[in-house]
N, C-alpha and C. Protein backbone atom coordinates (compact mmCIF):
# COMPACT_ATOMS: atom_id res chain seq x y z
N UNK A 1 0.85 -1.15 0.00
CA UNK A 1 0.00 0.00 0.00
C UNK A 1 0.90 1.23 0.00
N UNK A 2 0.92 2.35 -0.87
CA UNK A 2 1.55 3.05 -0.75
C UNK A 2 0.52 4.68 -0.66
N UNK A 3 1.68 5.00 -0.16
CA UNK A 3 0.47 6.69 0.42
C UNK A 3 1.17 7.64 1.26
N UNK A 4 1.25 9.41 1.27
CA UNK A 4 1.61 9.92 2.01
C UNK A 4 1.03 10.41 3.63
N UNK A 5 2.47 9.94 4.14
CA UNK A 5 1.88 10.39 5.55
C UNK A 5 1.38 12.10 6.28
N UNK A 6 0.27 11.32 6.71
CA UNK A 6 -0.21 12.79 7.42
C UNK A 6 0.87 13.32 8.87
N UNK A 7 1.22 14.45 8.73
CA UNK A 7 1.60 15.02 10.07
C UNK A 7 0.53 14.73 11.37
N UNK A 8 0.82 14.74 12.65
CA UNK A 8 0.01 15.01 13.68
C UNK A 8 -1.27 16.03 13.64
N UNK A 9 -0.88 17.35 12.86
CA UNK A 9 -1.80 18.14 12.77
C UNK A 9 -2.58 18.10 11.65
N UNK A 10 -3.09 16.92 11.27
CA UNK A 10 -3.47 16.48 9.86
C UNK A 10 -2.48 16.90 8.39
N UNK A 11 -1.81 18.14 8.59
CA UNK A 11 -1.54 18.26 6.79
C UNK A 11 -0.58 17.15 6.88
N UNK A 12 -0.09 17.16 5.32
CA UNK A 12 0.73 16.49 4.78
C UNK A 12 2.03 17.25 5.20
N UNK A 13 3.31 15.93 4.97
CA UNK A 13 4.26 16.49 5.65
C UNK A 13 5.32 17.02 3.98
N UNK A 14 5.37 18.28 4.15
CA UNK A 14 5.65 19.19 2.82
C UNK A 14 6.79 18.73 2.44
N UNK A 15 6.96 18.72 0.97
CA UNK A 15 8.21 18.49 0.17
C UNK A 15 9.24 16.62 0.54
N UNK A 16 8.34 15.52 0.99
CA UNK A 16 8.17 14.15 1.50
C UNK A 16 7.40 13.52 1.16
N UNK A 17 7.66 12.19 0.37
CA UNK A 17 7.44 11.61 -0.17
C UNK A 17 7.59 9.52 0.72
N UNK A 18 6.65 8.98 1.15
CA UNK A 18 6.26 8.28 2.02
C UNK A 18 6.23 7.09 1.87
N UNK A 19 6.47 5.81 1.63
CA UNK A 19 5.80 4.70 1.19
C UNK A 19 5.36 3.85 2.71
N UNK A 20 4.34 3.36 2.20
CA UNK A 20 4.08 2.77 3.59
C UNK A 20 3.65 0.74 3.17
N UNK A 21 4.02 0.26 4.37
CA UNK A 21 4.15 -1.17 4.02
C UNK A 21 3.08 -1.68 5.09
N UNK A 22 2.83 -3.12 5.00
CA UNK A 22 2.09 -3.90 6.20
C UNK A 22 3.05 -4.41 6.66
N UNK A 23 2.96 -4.93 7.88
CA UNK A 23 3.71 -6.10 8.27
C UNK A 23 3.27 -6.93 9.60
N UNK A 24 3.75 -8.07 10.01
CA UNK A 24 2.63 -8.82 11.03
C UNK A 24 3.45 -9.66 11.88
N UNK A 25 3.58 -8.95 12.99
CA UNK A 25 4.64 -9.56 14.34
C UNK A 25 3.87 -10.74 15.00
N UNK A 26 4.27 -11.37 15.83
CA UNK A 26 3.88 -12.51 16.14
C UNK A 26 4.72 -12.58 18.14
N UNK A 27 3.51 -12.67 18.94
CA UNK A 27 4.69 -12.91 20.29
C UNK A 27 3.73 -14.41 20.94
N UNK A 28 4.10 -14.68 21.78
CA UNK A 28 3.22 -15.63 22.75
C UNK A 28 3.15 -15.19 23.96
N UNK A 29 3.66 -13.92 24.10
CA UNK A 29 3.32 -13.27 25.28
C UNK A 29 2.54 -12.03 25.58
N UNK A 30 2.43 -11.29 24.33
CA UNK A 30 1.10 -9.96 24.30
C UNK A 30 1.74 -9.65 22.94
N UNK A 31 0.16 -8.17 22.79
CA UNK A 31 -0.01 -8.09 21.29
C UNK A 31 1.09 -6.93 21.51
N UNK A 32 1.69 -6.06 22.39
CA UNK A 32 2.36 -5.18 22.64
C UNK A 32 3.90 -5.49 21.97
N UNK A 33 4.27 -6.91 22.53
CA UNK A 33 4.95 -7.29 22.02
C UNK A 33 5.38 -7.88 20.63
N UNK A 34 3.98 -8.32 19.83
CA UNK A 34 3.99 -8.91 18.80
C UNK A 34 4.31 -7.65 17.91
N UNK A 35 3.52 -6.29 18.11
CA UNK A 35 3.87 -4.99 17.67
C UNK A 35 4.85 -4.36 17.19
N UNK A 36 5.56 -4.55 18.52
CA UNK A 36 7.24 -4.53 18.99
C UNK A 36 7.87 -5.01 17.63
N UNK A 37 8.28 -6.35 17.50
CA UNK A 37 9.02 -6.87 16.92
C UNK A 37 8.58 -6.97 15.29
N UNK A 38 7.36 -6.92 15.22
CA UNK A 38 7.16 -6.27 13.65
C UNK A 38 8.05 -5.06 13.62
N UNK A 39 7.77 -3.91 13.96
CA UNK A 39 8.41 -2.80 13.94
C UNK A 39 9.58 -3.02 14.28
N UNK A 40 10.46 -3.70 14.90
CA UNK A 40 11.89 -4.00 15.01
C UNK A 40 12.23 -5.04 13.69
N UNK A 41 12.07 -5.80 13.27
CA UNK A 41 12.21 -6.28 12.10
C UNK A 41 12.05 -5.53 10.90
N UNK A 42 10.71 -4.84 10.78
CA UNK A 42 10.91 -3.98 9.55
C UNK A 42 12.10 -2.99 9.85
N UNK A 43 12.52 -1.98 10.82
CA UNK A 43 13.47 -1.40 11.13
C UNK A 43 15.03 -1.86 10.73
N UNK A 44 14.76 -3.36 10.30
CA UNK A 44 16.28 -4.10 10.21
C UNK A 44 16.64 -4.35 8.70
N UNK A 45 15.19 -3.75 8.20
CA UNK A 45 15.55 -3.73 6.52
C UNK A 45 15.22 -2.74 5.79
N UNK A 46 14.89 -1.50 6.71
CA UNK A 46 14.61 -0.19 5.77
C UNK A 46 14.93 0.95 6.62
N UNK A 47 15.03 1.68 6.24
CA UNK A 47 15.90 3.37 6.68
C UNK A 47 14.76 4.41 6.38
N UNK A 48 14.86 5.00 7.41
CA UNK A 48 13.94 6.32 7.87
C UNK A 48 12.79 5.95 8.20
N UNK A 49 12.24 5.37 8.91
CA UNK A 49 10.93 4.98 9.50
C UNK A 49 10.51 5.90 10.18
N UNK A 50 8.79 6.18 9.94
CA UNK A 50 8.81 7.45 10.12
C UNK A 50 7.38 6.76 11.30
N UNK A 51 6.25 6.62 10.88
CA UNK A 51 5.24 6.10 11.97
C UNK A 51 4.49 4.69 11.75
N UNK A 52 4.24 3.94 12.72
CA UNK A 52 3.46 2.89 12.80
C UNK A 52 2.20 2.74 13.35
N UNK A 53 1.41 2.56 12.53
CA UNK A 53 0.00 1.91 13.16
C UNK A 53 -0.71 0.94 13.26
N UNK A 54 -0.99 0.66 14.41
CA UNK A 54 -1.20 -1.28 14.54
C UNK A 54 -2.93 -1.24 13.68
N UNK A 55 -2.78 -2.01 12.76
CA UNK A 55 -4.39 -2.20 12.02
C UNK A 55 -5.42 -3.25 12.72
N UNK A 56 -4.68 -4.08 13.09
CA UNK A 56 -5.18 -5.27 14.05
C UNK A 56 -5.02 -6.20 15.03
N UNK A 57 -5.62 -6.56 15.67
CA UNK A 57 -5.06 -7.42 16.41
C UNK A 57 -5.96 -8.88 16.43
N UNK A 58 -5.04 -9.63 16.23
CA UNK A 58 -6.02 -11.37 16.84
C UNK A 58 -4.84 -12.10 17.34
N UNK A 59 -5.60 -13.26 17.62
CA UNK A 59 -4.69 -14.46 18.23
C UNK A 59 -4.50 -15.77 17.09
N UNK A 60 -4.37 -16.56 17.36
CA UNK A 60 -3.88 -17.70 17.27
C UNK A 60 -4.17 -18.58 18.09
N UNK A 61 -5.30 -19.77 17.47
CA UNK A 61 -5.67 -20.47 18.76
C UNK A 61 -5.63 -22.33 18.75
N UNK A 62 -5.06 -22.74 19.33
CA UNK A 62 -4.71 -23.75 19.40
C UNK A 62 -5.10 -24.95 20.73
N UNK A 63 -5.92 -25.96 20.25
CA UNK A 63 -6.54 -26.77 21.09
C UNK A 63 -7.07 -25.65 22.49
N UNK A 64 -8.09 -24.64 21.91
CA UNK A 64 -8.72 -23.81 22.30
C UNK A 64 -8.36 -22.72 23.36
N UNK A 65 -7.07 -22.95 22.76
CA UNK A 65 -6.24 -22.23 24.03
C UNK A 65 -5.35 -20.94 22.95
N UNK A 66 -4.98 -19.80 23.68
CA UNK A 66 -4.04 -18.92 22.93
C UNK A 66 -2.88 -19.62 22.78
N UNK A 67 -2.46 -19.40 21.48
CA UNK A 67 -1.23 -20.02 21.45
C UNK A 67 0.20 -18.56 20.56
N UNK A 68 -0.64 -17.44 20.34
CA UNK A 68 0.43 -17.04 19.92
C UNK A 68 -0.68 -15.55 19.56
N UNK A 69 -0.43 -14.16 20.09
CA UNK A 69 -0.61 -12.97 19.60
C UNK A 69 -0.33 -12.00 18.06
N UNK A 70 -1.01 -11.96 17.65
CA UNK A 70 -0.43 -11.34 16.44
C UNK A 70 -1.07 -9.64 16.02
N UNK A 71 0.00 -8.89 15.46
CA UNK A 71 -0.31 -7.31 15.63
C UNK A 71 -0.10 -7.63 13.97
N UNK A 72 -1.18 -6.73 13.17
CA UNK A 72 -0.81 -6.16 11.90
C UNK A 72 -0.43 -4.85 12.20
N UNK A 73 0.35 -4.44 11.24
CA UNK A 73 1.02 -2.97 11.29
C UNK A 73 1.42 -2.26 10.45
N UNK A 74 0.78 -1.25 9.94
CA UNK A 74 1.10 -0.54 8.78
C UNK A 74 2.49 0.79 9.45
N UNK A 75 3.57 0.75 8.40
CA UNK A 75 4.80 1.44 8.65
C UNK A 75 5.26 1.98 7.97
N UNK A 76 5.41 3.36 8.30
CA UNK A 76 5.50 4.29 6.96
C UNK A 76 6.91 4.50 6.87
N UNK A 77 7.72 4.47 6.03
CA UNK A 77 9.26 5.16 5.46
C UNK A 77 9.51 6.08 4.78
N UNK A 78 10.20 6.76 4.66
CA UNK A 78 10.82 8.26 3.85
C UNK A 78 11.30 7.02 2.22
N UNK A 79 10.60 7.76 1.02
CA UNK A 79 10.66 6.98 0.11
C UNK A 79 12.17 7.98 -0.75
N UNK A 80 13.07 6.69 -0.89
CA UNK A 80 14.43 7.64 -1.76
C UNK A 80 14.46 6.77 -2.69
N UNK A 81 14.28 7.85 -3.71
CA UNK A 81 14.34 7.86 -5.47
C UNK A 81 15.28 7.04 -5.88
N UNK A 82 15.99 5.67 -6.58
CA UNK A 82 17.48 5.68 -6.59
C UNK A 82 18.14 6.16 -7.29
N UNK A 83 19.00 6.60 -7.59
CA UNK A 83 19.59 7.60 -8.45
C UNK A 83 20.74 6.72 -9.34
């Protein structure tokens, strides 16, 4: 999904150019954490990360029991042209 990010005060952030990705962490101990490590993983393969927003949350359920938290997360980056 690609799209520019809004500033805090709604406008657009001037003369920046944005791409934004999904991505989907996974913990067995909370969705805080599953969050976490999406955003630390995407962080380990792209430069300038600018904001994250968790889109969802569910579990994972196994012989009716939780077996594993999962966060979707949309993450926006500073998009560079390659030259």
């Amino acid at each position: 999904m690609d799209g520019i990010v809004q500033s805090s005060e709604g406008g657009a952030m001037a003369g920046s150019v944005y791409k934004v990705i999904e991505v989907i962490g996974t913990s067995d101990k909370s969705w805080e954490e599953a969050a976490k490590m999406a955003v630390e993983e995407a962080a380990s393969h792209l430069e300038d990360l600018r904001v994250a927003e968790i889109v969802q949350l569910d579990m994972h359920m196994v012989d009716n029991k939780v077996a594993a938290y999962r966060a979707k997360v949309k993450v926006s980056f500073k998009y560079h042209r390659d030259a």
